[in-house]
Protein backbone atom coordinates (compact mmCIF):
# COMPACT_ATOMS: atom_id res chain seq x y z
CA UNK A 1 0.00 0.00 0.00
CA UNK A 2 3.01 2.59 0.78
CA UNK A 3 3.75 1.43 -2.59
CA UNK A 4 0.84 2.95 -4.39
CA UNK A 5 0.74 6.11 -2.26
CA UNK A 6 4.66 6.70 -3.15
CA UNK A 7 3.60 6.04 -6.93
CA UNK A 8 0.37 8.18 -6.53
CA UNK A 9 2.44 11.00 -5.27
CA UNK A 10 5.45 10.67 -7.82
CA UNK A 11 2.56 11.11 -10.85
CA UNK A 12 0.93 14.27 -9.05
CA UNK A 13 4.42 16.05 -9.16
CA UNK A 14 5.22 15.14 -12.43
CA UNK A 15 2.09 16.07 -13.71
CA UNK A 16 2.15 19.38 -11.91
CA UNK A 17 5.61 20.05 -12.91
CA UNK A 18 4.62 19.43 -16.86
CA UNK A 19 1.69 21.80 -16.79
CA UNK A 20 3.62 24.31 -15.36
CA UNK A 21 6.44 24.03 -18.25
CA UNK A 22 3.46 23.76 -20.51
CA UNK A 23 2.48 27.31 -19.05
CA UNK A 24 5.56 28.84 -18.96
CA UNK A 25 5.99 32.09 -21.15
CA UNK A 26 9.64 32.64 -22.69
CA UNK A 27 11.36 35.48 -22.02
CA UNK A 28 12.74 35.69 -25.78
CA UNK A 29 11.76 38.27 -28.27
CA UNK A 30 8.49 37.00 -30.89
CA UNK A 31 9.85 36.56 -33.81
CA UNK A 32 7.48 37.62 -36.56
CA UNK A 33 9.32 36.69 -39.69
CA UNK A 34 9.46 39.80 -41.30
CA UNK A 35 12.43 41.94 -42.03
CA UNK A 36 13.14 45.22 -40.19
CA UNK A 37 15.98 47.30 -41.56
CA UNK A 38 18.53 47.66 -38.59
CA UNK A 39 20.50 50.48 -41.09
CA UNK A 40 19.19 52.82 -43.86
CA UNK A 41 21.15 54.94 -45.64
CA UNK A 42 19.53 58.80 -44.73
CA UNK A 43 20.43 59.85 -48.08
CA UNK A 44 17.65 57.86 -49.50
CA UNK A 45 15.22 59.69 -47.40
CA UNK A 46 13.74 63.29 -47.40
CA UNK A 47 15.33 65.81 -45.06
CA UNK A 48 18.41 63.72 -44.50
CA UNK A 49 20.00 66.54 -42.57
CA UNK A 50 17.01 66.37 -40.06
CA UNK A 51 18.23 64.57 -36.51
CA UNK A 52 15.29 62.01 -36.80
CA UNK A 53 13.48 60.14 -39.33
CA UNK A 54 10.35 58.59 -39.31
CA UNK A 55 9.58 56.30 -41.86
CA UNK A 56 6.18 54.95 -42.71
CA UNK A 57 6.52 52.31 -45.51
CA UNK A 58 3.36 51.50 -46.58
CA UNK A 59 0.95 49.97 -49.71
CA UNK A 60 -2.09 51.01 -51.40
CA UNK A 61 -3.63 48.14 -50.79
CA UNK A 62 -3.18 48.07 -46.99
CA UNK A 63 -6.75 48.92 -45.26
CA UNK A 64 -4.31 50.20 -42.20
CA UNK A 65 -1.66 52.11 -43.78
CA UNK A 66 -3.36 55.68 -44.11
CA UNK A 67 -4.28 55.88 -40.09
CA UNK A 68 -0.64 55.14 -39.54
CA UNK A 69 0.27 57.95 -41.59
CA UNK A 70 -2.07 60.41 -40.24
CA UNK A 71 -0.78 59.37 -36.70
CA UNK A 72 2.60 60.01 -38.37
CA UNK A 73 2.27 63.16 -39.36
CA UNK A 74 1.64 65.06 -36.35
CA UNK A 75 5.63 64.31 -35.00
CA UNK A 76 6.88 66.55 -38.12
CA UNK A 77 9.16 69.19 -36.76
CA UNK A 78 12.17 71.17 -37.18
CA UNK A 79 14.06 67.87 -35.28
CA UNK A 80 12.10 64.94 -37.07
CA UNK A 81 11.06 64.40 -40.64
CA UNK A 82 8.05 62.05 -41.53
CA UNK A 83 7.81 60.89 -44.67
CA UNK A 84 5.31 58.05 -46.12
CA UNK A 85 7.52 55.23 -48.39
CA UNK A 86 4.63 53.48 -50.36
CA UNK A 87 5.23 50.00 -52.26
CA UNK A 88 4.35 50.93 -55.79
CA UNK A 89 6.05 54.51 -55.63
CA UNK A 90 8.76 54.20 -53.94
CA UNK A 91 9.63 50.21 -55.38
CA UNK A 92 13.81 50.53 -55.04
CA UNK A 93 13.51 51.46 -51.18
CA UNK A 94 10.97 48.66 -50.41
CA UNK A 95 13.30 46.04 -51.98
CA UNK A 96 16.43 47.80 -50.79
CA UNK A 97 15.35 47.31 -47.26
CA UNK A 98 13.73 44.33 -47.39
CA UNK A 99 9.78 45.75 -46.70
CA UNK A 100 7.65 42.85 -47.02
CA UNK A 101 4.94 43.62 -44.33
CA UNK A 102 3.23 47.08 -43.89
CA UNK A 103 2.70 49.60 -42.44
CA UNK A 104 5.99 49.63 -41.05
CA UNK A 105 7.47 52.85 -38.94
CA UNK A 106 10.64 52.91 -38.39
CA UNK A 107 12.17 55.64 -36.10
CA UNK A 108 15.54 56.16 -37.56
CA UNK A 109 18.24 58.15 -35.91
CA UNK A 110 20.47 60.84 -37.98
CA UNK A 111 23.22 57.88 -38.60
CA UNK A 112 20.82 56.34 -40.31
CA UNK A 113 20.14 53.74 -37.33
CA UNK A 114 16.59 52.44 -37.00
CA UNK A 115 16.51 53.15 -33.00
CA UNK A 116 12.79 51.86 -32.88
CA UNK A 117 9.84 49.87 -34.97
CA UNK A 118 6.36 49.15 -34.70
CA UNK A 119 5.03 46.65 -37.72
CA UNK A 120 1.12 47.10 -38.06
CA UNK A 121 -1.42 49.28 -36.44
CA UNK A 122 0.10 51.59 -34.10
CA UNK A 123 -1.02 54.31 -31.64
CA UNK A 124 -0.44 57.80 -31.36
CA UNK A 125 0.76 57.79 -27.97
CA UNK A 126 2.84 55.13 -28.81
CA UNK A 127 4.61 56.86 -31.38
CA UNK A 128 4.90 60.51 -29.56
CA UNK A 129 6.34 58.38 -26.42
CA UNK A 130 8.67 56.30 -27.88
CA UNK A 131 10.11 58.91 -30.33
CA UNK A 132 10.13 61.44 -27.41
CA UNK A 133 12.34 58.54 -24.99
CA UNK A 134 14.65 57.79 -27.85
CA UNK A 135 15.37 61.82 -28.11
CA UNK A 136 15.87 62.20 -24.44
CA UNK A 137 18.13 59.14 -24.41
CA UNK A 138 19.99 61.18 -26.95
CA UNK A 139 20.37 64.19 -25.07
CA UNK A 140 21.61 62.19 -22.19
CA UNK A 141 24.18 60.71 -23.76
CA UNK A 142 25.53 63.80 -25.50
């Protein structure tokens, strides 16, 4: 009879230690399987002499694409430059960096360094706050 108890109590840990693997989140980053640029070349941008870029590639077919540019625009500025990158007009820079899934923002630093991304829908807020911490990051370290 210990036996069975011993077994009994062997099978409830187990069992409690696999659901808990099972329900374990991972601390890496998602992977979505689409490309980000980690370097673009300012030069092939409007305003390259501005301190910050943002970047909106986008399609025409993309249902999402124009909110994301409207939230966009706003963050123009004497510091930051904003400018839309669509598929069909602007081809070379899509396939130069890799676009395949829009609307992508990328907030890209004067060297040309993409500091910060958000791939699909995206928030104002999000945008003003995380452009405003990568600028005060900068300041910091100068």
């Amino acid at each position: 009879m210990d036996r069975f108890y011993l077994l009994l109590l062997i099978a409830s840990v187990a069992g409690l230690l696999a659901y808990r693997f099972q329900r374990r989140t991972s601390d890496a980053p998602i992977r979505t399987g689409w490309s980000i640029p980690d370097q673009v070349n300012r030069n092939d941008f409007l305003s390259p002499e501005t301190p910050w870029l943002v970047a909106v590639f986008t399609s025409s077919s993309c249902n999402t694409c124009s909110e994301v540019v409207a939230k966009a625009a706003p963050l123009t500025s004497s510091q930051v430059a904003v400018q839309e990158v669509e598929a069909k007009k602007d081809k070379e820079l899509h396939d130069r960096y890799k676009i395949e899934a829009v609307p992508l923002v990328a907030l890209i630093d004067t060297q040309g360094v993409v500091r910060s991304h958000f791939l699909g829908p995206v928030s104002s807020s999000e945008l003003w706050s995380s452009l405003a911490e990568l600028r005060e990051l900068d300041d910091t370290d100068a």
